[in-house]
N, C-alpha and C. Protein backbone atom coordinates (compact mmCIF):
# COMPACT_ATOMS: atom_id res chain seq x y z
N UNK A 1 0.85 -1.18 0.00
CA UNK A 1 0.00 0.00 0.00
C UNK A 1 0.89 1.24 0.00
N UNK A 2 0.67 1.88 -0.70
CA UNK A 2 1.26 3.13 -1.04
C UNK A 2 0.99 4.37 -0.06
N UNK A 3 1.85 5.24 0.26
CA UNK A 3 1.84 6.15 1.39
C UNK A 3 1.10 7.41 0.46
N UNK A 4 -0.14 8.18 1.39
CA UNK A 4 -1.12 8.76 0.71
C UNK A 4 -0.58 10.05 0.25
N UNK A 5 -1.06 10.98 -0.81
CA UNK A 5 -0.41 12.27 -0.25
C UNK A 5 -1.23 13.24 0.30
N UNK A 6 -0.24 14.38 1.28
CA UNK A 6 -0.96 15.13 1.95
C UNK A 6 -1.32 16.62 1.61
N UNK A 7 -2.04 16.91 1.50
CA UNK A 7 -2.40 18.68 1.21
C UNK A 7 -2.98 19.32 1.99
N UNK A 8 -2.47 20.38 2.14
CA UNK A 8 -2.46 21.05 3.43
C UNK A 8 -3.22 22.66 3.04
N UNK A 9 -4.13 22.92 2.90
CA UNK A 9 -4.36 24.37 2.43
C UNK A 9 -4.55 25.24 3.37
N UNK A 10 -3.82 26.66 3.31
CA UNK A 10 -3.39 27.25 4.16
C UNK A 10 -3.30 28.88 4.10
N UNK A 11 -2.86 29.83 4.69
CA UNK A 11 -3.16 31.44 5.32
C UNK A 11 -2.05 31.89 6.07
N UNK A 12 -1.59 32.78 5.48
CA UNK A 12 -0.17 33.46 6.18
C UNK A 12 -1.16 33.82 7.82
N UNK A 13 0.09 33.10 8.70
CA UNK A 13 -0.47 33.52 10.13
C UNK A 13 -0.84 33.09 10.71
N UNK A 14 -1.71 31.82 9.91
CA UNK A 14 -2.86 30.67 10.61
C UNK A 14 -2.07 30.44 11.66
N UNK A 15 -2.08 30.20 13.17
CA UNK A 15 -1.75 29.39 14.14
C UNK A 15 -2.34 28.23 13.84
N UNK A 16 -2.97 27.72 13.35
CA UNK A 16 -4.23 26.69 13.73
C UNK A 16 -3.20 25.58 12.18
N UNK A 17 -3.15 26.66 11.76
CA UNK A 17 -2.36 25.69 10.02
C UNK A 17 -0.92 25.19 10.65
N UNK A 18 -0.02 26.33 11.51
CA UNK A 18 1.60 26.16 11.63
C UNK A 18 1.27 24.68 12.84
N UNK A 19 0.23 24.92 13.65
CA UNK A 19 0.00 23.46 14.31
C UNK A 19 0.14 22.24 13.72
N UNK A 20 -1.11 22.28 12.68
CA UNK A 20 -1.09 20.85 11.66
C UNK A 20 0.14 20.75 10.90
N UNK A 21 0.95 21.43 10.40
CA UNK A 21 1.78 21.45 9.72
C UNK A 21 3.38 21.13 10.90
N UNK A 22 3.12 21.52 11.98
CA UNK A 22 3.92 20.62 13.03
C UNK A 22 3.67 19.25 13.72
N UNK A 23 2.58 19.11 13.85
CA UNK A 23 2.49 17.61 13.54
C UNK A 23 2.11 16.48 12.69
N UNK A 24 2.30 17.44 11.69
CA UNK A 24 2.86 16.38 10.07
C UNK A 24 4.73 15.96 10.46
N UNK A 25 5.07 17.20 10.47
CA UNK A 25 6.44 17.41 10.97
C UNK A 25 7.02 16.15 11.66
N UNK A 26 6.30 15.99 12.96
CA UNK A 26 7.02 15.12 14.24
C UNK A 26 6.66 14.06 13.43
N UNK A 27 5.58 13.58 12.36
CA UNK A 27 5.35 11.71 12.44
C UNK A 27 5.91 11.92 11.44
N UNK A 28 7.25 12.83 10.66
CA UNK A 28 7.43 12.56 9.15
C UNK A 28 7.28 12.48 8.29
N UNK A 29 5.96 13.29 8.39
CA UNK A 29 5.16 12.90 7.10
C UNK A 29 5.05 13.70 5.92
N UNK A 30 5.46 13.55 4.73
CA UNK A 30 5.76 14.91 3.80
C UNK A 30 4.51 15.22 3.57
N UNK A 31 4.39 16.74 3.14
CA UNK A 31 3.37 17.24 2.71
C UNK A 31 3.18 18.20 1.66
N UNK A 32 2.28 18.83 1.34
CA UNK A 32 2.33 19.99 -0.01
C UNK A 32 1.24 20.99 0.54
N UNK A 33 1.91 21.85 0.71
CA UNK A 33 1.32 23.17 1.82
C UNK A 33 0.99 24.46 0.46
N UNK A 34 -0.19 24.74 0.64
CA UNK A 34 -1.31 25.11 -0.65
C UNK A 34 -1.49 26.83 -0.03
N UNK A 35 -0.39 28.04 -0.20
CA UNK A 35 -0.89 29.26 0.36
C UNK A 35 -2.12 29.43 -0.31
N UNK A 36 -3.14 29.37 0.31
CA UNK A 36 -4.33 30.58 -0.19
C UNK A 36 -4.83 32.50 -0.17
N UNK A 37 -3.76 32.66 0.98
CA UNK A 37 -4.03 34.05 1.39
C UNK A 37 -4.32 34.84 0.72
N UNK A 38 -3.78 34.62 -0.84
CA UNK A 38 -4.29 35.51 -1.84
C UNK A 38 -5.52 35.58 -2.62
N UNK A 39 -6.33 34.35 -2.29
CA UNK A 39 -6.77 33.77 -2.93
C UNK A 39 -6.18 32.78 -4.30
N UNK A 40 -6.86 32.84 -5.42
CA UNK A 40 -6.21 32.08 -6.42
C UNK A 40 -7.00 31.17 -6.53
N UNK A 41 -6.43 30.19 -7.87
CA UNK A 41 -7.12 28.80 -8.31
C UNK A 41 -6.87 27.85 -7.26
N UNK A 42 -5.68 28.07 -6.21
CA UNK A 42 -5.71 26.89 -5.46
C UNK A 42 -6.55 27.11 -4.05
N UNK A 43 -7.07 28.20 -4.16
CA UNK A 43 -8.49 28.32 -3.37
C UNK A 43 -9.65 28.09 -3.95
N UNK A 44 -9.70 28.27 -5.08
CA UNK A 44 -10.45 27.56 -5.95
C UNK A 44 -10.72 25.95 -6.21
N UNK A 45 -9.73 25.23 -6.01
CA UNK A 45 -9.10 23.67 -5.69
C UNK A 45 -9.41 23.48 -4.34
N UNK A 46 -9.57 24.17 -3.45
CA UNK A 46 -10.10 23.77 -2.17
C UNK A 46 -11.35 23.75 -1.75
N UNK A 47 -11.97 24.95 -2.50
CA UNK A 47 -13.75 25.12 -2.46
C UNK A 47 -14.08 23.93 -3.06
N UNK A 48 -13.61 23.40 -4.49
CA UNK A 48 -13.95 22.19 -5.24
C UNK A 48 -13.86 21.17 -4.44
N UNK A 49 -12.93 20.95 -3.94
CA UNK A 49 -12.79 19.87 -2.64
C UNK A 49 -13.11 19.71 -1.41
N UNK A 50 -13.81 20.99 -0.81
CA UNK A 50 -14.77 20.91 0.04
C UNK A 50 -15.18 21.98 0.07
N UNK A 51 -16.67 21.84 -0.37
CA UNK A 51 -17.16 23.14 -1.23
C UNK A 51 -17.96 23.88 0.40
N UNK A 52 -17.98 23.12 1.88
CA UNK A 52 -18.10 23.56 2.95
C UNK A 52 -17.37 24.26 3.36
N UNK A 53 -15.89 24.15 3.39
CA UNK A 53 -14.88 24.42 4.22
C UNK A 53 -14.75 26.09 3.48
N UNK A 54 -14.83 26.73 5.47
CA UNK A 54 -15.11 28.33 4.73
C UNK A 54 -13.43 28.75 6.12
N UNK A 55 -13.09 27.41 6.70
CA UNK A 55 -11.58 28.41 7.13
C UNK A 55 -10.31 27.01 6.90
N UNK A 56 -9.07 27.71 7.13
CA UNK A 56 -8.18 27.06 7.38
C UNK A 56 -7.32 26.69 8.50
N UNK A 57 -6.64 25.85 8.40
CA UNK A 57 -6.48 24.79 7.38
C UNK A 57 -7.34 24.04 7.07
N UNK A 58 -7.28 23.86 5.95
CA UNK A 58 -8.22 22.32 5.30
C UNK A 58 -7.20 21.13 5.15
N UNK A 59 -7.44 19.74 5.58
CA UNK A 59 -6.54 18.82 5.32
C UNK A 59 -6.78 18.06 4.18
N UNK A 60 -6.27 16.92 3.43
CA UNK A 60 -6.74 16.05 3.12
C UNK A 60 -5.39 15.13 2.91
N UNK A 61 -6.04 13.89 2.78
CA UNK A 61 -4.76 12.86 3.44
C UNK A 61 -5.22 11.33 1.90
N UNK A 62 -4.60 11.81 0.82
CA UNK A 62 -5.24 10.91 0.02
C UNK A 62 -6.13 11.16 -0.42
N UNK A 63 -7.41 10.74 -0.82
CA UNK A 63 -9.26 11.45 -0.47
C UNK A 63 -9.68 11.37 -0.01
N UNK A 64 -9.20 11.44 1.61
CA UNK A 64 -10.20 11.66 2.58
C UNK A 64 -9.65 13.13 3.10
N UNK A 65 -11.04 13.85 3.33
CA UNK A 65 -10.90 15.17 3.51
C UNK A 65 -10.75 14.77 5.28
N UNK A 66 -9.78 15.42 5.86
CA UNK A 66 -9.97 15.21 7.29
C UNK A 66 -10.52 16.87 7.85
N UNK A 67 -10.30 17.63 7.08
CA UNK A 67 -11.30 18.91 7.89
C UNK A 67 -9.84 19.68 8.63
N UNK A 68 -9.93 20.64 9.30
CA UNK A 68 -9.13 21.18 10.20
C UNK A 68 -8.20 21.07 11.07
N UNK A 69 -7.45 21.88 11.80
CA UNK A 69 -6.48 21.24 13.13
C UNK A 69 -7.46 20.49 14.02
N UNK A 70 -8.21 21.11 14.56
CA UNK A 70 -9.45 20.55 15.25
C UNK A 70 -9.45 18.95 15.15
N UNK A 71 -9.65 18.66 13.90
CA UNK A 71 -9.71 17.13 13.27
C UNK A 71 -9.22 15.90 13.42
N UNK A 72 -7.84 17.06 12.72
CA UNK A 72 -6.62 16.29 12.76
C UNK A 72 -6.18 15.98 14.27
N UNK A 73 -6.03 16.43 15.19
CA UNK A 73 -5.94 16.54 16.65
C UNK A 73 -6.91 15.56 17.49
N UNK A 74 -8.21 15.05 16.56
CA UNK A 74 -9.02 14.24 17.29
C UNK A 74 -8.54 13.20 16.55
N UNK A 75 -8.00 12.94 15.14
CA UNK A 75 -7.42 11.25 14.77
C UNK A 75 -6.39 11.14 15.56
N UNK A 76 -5.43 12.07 15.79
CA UNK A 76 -4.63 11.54 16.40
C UNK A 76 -4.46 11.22 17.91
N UNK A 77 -5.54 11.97 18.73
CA UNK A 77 -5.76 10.97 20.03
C UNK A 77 -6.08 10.26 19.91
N UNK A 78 -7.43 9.66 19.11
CA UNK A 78 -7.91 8.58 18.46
C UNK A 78 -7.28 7.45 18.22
N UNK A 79 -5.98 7.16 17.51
CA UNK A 79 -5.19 6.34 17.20
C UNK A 79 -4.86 6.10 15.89
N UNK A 80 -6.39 7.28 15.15
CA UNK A 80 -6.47 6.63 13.51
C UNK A 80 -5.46 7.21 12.74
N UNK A 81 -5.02 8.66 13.12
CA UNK A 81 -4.26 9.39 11.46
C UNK A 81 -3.13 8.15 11.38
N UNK A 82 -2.05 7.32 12.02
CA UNK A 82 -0.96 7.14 11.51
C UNK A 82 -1.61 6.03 10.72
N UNK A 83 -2.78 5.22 10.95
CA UNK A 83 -3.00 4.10 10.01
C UNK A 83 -3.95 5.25 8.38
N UNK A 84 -3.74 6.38 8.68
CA UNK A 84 -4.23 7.41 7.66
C UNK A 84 -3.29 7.54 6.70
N UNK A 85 -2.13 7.68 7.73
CA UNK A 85 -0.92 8.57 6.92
C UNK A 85 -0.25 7.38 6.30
N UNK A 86 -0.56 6.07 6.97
CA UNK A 86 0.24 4.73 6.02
C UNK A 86 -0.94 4.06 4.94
N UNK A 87 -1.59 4.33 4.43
CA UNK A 87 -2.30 4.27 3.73
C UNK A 87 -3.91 3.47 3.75
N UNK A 88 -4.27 3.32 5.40
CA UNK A 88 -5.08 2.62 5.56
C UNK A 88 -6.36 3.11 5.24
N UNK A 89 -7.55 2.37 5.38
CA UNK A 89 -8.67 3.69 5.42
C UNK A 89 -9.25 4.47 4.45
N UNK A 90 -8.48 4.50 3.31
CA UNK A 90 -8.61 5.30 2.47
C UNK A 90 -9.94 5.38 1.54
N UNK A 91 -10.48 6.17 0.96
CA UNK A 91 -11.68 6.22 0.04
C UNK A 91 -12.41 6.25 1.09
């Protein structure tokens, strides 16, 4: 099983983004960090991909949208993101 990839869409400043993006950090996990602040097509790519999500960060881990720091912070007390981030789960 192939390791998923991660996208990270994001806002000069976010505390809430430099969080998720530090604990991508500690489990190693590479990622592709999406500035939106300006807007752009890759805010455009994020509305398309979750045409809900009205703050950041937005995650997604493969195609599963995991939603926010908030989120991400509940898989990982949970136990689930690392069987996320190794490709379990997926779809």
């Amino acid at each position: 099983m192939s390791t998923p990839t991660i996208d990270i869409y994001t806002k000069f400043a976010c505390p809430f983004c430099v969080r998720a993006k530090q604990l991508f950090d500690a489990k190693g996990a590479n990622y592709t960090e999406h500035d939106i602040t300006m807007g752009g097509p890759k805010r455009e790519e994020m509305m398309e991909r979750a045409p809900m999500a009205r703050t950041v960060p937005q995650i997604f881990i493969g195609e599963v949208h995991v939603g926010g720091f908030d989120d991400l912070a509940a898989l990982e007390r949970a136990g689930k993101l690392d069987p996320l981030l190794e490709g379990h789960n997926q779809g």
